[in-house]
C-alpha atoms as a PDB file:
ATOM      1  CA  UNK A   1       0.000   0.000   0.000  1.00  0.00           C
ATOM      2  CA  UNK A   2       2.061   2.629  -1.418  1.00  0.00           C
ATOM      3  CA  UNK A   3       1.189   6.770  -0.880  1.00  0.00           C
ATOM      4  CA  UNK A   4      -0.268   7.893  -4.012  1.00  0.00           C
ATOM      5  CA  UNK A   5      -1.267  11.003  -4.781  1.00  0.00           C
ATOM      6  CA  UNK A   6      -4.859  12.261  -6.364  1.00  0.00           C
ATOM      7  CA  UNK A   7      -6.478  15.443  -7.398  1.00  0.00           C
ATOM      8  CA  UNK A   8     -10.171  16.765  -6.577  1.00  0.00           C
ATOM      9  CA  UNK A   9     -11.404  19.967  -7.210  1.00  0.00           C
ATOM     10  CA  UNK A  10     -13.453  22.180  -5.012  1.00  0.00           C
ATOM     11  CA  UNK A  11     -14.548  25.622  -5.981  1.00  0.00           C
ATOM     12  CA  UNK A  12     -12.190  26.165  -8.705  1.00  0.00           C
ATOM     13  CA  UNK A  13      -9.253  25.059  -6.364  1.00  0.00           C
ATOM     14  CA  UNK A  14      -7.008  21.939  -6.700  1.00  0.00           C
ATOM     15  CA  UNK A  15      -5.627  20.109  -4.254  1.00  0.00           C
ATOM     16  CA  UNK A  16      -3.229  17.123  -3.986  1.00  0.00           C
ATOM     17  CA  UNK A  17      -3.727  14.950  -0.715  1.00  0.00           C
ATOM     18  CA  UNK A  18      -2.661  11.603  -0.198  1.00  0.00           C
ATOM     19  CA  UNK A  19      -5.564   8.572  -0.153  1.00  0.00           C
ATOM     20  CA  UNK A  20      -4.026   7.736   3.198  1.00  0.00           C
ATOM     21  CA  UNK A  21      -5.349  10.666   4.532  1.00  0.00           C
ATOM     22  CA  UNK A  22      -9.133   9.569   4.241  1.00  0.00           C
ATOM     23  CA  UNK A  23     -10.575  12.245   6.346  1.00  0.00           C
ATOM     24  CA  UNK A  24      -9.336  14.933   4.631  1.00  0.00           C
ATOM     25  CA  UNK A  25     -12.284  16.701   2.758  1.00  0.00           C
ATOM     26  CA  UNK A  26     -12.470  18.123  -0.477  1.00  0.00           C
ATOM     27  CA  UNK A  27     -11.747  22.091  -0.671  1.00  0.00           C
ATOM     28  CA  UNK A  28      -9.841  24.042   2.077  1.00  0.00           C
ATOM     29  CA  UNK A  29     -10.118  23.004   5.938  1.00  0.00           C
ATOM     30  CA  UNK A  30     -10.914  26.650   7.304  1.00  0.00           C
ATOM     31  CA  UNK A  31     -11.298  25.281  11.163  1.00  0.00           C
ATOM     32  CA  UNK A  32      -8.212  23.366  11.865  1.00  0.00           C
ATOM     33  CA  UNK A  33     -10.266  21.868  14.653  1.00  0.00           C
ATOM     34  CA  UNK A  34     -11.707  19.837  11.916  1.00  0.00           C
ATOM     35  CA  UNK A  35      -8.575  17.966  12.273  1.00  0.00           C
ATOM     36  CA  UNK A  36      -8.642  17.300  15.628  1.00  0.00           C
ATOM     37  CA  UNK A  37      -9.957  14.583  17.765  1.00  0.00           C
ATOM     38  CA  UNK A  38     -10.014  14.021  21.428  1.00  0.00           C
ATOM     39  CA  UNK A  39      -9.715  10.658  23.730  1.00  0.00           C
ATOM     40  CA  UNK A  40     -11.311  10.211  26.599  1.00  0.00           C
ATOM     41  CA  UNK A  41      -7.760   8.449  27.558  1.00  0.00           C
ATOM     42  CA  UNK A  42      -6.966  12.061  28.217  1.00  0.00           C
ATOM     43  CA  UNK A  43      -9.401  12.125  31.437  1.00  0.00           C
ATOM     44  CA  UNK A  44      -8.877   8.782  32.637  1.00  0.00           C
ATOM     45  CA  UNK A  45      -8.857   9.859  36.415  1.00  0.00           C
ATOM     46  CA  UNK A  46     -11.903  10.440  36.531  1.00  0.00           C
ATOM     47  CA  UNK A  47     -13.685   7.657  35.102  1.00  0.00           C
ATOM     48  CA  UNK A  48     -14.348   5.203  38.147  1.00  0.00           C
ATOM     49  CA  UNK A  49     -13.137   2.227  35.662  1.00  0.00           C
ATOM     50  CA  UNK A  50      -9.639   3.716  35.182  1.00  0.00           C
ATOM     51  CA  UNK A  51      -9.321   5.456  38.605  1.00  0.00           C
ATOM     52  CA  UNK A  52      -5.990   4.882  39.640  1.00  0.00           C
ATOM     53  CA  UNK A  53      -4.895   3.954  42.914  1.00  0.00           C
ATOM     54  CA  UNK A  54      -3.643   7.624  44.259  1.00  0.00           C
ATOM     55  CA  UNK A  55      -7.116   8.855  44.210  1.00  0.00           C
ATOM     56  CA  UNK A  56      -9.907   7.822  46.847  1.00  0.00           C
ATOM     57  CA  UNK A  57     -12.476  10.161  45.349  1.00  0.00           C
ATOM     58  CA  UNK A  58     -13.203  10.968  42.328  1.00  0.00           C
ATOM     59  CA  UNK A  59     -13.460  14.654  41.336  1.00  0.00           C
ATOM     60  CA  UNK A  60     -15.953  15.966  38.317  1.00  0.00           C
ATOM     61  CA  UNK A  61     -16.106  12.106  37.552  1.00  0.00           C
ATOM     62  CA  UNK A  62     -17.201  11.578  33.749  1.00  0.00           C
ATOM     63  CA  UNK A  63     -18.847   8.753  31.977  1.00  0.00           C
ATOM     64  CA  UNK A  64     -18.995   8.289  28.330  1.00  0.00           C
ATOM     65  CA  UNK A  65     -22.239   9.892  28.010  1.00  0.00           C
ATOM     66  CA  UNK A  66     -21.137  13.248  29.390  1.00  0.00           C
ATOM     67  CA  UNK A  67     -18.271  13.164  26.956  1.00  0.00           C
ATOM     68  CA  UNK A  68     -20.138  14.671  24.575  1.00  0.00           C
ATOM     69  CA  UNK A  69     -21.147  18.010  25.313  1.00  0.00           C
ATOM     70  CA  UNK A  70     -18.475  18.179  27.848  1.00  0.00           C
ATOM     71  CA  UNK A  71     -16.013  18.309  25.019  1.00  0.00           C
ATOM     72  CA  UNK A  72     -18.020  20.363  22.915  1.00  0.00           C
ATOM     73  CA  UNK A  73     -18.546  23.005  26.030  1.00  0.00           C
ATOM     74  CA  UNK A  74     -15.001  22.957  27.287  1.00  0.00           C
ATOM     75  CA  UNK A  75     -12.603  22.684  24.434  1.00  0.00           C
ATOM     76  CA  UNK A  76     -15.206  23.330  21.301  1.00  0.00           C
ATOM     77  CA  UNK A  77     -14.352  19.757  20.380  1.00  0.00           C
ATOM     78  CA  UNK A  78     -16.856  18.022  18.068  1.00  0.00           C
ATOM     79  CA  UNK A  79     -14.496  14.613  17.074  1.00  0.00           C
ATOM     80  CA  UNK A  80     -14.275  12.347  20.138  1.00  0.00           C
ATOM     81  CA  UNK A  81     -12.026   9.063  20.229  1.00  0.00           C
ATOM     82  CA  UNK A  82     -13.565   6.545  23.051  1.00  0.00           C
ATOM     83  CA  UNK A  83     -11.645   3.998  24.793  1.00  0.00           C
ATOM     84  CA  UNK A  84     -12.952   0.321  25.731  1.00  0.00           C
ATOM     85  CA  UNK A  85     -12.347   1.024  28.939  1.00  0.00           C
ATOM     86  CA  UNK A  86     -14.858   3.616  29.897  1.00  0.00           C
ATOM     87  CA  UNK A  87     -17.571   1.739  28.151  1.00  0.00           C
ATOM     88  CA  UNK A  88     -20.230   0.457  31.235  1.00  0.00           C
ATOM     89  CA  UNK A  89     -21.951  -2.221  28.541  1.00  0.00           C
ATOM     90  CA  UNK A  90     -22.547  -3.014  25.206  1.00  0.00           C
ATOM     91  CA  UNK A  91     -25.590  -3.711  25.152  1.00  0.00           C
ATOM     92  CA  UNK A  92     -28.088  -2.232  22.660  1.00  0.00           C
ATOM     93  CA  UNK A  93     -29.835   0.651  25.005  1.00  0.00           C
ATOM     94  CA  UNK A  94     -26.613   1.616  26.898  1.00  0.00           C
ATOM     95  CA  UNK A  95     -24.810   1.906  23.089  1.00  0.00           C
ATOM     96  CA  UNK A  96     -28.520   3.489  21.973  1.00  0.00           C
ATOM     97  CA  UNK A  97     -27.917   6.216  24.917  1.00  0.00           C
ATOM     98  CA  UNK A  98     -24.331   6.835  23.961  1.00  0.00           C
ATOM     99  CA  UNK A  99     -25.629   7.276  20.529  1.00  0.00           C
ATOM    100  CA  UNK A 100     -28.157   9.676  20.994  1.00  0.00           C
ATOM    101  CA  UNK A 101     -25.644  12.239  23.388  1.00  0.00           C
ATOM    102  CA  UNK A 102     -23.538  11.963  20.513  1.00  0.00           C
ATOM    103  CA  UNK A 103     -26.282  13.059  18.150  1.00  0.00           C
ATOM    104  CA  UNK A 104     -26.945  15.591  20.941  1.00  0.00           C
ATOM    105  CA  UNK A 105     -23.626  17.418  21.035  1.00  0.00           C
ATOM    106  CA  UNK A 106     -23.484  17.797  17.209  1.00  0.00           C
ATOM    107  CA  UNK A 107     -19.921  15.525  17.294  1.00  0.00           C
ATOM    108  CA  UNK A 108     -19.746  12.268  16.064  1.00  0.00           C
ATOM    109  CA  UNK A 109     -17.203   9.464  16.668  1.00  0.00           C
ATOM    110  CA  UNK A 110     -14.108   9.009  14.388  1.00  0.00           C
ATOM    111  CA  UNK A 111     -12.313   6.048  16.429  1.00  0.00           C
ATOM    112  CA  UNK A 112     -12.929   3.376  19.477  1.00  0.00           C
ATOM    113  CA  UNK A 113      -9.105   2.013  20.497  1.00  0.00           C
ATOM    114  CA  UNK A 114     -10.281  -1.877  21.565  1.00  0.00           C
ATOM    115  CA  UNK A 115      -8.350  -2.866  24.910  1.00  0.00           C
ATOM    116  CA  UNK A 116     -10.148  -5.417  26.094  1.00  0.00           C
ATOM    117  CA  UNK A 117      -8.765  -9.212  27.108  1.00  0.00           C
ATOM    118  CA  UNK A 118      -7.996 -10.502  23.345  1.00  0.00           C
ATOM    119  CA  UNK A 119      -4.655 -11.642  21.611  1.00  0.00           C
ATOM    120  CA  UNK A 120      -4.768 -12.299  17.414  1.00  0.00           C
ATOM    121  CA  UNK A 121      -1.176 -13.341  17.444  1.00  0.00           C
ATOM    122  CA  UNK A 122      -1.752 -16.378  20.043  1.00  0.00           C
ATOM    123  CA  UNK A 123      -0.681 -19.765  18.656  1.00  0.00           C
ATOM    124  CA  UNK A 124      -3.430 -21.104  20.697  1.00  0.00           C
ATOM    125  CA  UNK A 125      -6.339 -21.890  18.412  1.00  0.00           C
ATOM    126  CA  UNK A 126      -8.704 -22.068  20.745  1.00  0.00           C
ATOM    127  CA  UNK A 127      -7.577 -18.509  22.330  1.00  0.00           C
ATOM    128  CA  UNK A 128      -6.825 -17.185  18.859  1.00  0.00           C
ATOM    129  CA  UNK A 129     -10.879 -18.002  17.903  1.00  0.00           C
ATOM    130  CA  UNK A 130     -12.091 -16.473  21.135  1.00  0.00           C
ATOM    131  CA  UNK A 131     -10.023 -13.309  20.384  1.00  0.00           C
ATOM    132  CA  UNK A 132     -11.746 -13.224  16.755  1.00  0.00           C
ATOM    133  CA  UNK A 133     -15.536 -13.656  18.471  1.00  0.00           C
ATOM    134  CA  UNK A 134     -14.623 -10.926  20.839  1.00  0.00           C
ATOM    135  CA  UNK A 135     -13.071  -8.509  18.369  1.00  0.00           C
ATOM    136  CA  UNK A 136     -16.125  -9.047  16.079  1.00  0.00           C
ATOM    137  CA  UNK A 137     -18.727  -8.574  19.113  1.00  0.00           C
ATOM    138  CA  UNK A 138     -16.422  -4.602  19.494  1.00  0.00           C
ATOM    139  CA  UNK A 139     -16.783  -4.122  15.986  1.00  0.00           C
ATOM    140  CA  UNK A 140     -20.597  -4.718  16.184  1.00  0.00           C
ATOM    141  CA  UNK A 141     -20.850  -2.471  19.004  1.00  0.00           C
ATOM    142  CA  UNK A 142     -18.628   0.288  17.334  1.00  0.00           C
ATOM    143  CA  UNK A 143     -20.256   0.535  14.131  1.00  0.00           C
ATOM    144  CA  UNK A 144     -23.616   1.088  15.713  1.00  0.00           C
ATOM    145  CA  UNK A 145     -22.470   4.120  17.178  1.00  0.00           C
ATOM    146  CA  UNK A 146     -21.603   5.309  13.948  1.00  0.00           C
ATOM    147  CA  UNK A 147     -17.569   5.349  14.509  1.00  0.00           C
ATOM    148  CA  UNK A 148     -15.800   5.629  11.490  1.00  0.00           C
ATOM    149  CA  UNK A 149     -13.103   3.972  12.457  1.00  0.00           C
ATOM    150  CA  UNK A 150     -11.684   0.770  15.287  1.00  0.00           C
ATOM    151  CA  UNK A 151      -8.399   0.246  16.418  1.00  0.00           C
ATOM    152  CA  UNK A 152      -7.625  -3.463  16.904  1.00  0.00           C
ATOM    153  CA  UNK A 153      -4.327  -4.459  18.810  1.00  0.00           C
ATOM    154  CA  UNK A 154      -2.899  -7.301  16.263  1.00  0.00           C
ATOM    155  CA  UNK A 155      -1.578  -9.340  18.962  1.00  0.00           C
ATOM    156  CA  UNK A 156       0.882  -9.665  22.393  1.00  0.00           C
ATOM    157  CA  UNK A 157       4.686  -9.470  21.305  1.00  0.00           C
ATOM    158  CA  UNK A 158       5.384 -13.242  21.641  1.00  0.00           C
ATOM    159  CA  UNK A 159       2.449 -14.179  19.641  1.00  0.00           C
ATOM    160  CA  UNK A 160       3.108 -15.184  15.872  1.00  0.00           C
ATOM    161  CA  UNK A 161       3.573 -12.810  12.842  1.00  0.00           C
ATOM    162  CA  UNK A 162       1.468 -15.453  10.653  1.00  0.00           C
ATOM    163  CA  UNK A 163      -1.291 -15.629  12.800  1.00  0.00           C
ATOM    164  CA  UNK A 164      -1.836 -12.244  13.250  1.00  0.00           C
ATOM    165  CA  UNK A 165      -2.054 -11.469   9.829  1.00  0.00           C
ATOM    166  CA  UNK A 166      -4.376 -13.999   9.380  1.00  0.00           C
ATOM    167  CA  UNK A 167      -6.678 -12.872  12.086  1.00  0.00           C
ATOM    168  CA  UNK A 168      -6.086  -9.363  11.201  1.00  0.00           C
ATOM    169  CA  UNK A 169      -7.368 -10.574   7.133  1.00  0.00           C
ATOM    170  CA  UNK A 170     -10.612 -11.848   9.051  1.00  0.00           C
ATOM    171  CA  UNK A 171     -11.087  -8.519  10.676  1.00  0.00           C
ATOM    172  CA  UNK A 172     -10.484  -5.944   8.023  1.00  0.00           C
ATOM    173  CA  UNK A 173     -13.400  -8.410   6.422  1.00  0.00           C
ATOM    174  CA  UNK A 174     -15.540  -7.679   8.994  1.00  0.00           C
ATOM    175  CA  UNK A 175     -14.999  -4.470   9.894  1.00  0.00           C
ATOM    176  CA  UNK A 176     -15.199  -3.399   6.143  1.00  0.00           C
ATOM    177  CA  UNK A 177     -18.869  -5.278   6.171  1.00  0.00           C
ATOM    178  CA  UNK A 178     -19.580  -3.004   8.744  1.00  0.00           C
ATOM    179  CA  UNK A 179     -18.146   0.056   6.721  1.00  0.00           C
ATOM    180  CA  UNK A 180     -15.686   0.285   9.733  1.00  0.00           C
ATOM    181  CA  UNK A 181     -11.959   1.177   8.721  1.00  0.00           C
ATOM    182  CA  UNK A 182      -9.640  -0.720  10.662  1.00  0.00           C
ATOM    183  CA  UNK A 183      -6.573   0.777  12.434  1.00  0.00           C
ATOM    184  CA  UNK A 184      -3.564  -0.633  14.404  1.00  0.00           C
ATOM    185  CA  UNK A 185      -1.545   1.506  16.156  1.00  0.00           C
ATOM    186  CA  UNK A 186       2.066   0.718  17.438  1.00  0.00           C
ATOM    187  CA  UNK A 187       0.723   0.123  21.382  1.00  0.00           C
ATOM    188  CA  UNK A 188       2.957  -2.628  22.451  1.00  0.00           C
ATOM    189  CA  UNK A 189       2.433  -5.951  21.031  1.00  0.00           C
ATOM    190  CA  UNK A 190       3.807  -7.671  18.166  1.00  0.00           C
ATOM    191  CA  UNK A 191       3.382  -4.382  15.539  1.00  0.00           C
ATOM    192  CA  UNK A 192       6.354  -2.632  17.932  1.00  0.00           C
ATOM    193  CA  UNK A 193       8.330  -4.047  15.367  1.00  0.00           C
ATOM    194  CA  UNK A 194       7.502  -0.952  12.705  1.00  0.00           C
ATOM    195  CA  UNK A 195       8.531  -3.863   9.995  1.00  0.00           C
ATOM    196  CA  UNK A 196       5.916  -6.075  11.049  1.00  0.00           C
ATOM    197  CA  UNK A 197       3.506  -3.788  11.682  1.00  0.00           C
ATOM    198  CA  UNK A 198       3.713  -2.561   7.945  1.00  0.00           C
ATOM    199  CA  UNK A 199       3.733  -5.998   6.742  1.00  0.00           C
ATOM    200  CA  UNK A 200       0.498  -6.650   8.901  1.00  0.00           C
ATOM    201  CA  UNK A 201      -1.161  -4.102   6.745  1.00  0.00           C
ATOM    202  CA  UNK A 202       0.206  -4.517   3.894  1.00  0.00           C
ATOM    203  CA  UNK A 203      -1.261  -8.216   3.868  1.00  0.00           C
ATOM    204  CA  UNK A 204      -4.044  -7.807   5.806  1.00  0.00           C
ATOM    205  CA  UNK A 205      -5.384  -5.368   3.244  1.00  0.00           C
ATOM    206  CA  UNK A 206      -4.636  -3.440   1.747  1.00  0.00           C
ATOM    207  CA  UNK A 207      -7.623  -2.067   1.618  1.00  0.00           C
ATOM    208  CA  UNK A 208      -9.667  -0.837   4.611  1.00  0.00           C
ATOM    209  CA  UNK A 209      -6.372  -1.137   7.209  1.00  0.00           C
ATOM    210  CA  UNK A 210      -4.183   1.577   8.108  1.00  0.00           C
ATOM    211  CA  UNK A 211      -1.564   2.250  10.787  1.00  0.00           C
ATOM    212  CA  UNK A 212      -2.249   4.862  13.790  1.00  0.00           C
ATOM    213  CA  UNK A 213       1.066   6.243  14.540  1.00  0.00           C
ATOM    214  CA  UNK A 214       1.011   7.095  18.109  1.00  0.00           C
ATOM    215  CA  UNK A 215       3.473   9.484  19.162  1.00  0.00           C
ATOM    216  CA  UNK A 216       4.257   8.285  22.592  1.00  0.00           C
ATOM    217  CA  UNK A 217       4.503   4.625  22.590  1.00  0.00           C
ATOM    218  CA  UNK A 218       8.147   3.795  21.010  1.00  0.00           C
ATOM    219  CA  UNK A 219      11.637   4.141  22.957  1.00  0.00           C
ATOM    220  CA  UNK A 220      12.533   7.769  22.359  1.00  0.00           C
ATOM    221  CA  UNK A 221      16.129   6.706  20.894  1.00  0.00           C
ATOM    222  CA  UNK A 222      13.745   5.241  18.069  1.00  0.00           C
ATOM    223  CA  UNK A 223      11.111   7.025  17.698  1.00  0.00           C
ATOM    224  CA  UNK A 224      11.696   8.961  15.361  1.00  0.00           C
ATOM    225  CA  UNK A 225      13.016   6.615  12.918  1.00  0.00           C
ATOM    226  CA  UNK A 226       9.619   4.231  13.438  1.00  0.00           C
ATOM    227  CA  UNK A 227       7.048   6.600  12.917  1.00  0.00           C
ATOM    228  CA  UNK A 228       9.034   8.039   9.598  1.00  0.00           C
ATOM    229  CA  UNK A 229       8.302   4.114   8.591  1.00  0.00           C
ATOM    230  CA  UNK A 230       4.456   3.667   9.803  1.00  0.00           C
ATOM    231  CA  UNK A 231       3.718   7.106   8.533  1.00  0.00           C
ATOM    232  CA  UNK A 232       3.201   6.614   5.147  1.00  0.00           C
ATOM    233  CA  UNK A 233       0.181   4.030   6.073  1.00  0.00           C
ATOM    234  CA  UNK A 234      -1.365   6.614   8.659  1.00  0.00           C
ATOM    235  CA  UNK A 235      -5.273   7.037   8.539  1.00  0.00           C
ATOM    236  CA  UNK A 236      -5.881   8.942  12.338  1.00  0.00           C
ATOM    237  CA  UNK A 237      -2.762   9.986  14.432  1.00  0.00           C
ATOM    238  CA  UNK A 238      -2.621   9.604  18.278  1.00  0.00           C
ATOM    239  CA  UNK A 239      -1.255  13.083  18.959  1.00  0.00           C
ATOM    240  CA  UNK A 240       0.032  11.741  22.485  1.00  0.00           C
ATOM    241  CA  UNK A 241       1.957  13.620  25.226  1.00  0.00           C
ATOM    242  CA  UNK A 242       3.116  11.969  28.359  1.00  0.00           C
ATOM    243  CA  UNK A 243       5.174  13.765  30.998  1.00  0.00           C
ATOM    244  CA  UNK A 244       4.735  17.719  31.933  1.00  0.00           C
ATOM    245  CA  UNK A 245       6.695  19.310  34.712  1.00  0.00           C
ATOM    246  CA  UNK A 246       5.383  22.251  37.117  1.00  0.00           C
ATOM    247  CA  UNK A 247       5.307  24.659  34.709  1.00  0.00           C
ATOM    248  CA  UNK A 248       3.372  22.536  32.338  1.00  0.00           C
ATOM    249  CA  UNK A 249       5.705  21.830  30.149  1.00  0.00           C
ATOM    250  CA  UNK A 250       5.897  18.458  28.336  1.00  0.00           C
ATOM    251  CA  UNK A 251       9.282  16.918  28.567  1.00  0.00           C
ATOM    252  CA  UNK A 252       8.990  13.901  27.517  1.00  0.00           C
ATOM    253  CA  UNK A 253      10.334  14.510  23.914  1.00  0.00           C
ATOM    254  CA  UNK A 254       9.590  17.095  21.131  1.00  0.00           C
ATOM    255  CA  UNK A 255       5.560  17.221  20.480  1.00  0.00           C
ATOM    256  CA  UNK A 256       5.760  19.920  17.564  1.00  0.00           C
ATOM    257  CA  UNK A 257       8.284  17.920  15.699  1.00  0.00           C
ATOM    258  CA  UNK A 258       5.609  14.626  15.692  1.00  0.00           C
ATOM    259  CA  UNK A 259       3.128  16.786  14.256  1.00  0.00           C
ATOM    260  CA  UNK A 260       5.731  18.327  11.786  1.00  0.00           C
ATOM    261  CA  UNK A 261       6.861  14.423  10.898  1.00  0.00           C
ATOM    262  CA  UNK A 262       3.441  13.838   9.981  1.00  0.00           C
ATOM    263  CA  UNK A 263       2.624  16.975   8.173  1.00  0.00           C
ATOM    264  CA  UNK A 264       6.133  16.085   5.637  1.00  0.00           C
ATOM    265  CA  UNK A 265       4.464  12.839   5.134  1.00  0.00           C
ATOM    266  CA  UNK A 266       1.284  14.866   3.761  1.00  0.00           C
ATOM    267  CA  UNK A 267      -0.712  13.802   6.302  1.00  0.00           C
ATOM    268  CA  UNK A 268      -4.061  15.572   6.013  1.00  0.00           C
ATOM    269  CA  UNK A 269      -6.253  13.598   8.722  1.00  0.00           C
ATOM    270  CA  UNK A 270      -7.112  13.772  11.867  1.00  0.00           C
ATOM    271  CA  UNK A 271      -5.022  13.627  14.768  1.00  0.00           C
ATOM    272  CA  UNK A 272      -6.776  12.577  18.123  1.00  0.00           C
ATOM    273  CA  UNK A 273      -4.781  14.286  21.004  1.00  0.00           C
ATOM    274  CA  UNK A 274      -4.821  12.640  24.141  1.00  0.00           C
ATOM    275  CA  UNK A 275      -1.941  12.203  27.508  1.00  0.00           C
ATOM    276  CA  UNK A 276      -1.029   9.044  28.911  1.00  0.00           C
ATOM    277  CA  UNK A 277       2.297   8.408  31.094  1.00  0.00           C
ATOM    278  CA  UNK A 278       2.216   5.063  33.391  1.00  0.00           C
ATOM    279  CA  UNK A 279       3.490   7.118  36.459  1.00  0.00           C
ATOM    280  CA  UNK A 280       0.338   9.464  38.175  1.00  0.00           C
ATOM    281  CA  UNK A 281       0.528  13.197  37.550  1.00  0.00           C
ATOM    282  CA  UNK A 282      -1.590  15.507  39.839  1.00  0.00           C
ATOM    283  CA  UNK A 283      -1.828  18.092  36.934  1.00  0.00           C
ATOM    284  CA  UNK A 284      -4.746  20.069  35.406  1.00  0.00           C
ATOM    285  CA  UNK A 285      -6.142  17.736  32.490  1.00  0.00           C
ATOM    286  CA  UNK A 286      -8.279  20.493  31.195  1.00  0.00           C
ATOM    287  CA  UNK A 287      -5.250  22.384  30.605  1.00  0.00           C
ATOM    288  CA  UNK A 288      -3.342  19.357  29.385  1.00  0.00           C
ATOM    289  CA  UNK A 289      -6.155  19.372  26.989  1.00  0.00           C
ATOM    290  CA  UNK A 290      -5.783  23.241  25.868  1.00  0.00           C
ATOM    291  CA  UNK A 291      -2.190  22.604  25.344  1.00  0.00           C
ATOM    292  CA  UNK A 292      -2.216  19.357  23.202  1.00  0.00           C
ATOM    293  CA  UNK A 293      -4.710  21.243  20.763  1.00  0.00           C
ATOM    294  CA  UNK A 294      -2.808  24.338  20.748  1.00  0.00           C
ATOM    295  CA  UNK A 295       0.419  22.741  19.954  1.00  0.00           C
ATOM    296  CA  UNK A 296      -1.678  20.455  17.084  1.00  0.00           C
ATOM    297  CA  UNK A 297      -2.796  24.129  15.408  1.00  0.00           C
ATOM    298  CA  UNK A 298       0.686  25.515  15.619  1.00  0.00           C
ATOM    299  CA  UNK A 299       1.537  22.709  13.674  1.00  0.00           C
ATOM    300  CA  UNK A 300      -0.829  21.863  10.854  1.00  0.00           C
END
């Protein structure tokens, strides 16, 4: 799945994008918030599923169906990104509910990242089949809420190269049934290997199957380097930060430049900001928030 290039015309103006870039739209993006998404990874603390174990009480605590306006009231955000773990059910009037403050808000869904208990890579048969019936059951659930896209993990990183792909061909059939396009993003299994996780898309597809560079999950002495190789196959970004000092400052490694590697790669998508770091940080989210879009605009 090389990069190619195409032209539309909008208004007398012509463009070149790359058909990578699927959410790009036709004519000039006037609100770069069109091409930003947020997770509600960013606010895990106060979710009482992901409440970690410094905090007792939960302050302002959020559910996925105050996501909606929430973001749309606080940060004028109408893209949200949703992560398995806040979901409280999947069944039909719990995802009918979600779907209807969604509708609400005037937003709508571009991703769900799928973390639940699942490995496509095992050489256990009998695991590797219950991983498919539980992927498909997300996938159902996702693309009744409208999502445009799910992120499927491709396996753990001693699970087998063969049998991920072919569990990852299975899905991209699914999920393409469903009019879901299906994303992997480099988040710690087998596809840390930026080789592998090209040649997972490349023969799972490759149509319908993209990578979802995420900016804060490879060793920093290589990070760089990987994402200039997963890049190229990028649908939705995960615009990740991880550690900010006092001063809010995020020190982990240089933001800005991410977003400039993607722009050279003529990425025109969306890029879903969100923070994660596995140590706790008793910092202001909200203004986490403010600063991960800011830093997305500079940028794009």
């Amino acid at each position: 799945m090389n990069r190619r290039s195409f032209i539309f015309q909008s208004s007398g103006l012509v463009l070149s994008v790359w058909t990578s870039a699927a959410f790009a739209r036709a004519g000039v993006i006037a609100d770069k918030m069109d091409r930003i998404a947020m997770g509600t990874v960013l606010f895990r603390y106060r979710f009482k599923q992901t409440l970690p174990k410094e905090i007792s009480t939960i302050r302002q605590e959020l559910t996925l169906m105050d996501v909606p306006a929430y973001y749309r009231q606080r940060f004028g955000m109408r893209q949200l990104e949703y992560w398995s773990n806040h979901f409280e059910s999947l069944d039909k009037p719990y995802l009918s509910g979600l779907k209807a403050k969604i509708k609400a808000a005037g937003s709508r869904l571009v991703n769900v990242q799928v973390d639940s208990d699942y490995d496509l890579a095992s050489t256990d048969e009998a695991t590797r089949q219950r991983s498919l019936t539980h992927v498909k059951g997300w996938i159902d659930a996702v693309s009744y809420l409208g999502s445009q896209c799910v992120r499927v993990n491709p396996g753990r990183p001693n699970g087998a190269i063969e049998k991920s792909i072919a569990s990852m061909q299975e899905i991209n059939r699914y999920a393409k049934s469903k009019k879901l396009v299906l994303l992997t993003e480099n988040h710690f299994g087998i596809e840390m290997n930026p080789d592998l996780h090209i040649r997972i898309v490349k023969e799972a597809g490759p149509q319908n199957i993209y990578t979802l560079p995420d900016f804060g999950n490879y060793p920093t002495e290589r990070m760089f380097a990987s994402l200039e190789k997963i890049m190229p196959y990028a649908y939705l970004i995960s615009a990740k930060a991880m550690q900010f000092n006092d001063q809010l400052e995020h020190v982990s490694y240089d933001f800005d430049k991410c977003v400039q590697l993607a722009e050279k790669h003529g990425f025109k998508g969306v890029y879903s900001v969100e923070q994660w770091s596995p140590e706790y940080q008793d910092i202001d989210y909200e203004k986490v928030g403010d600063w991960l879009i800011t830093h997305v605009k500079n940028n794009i």
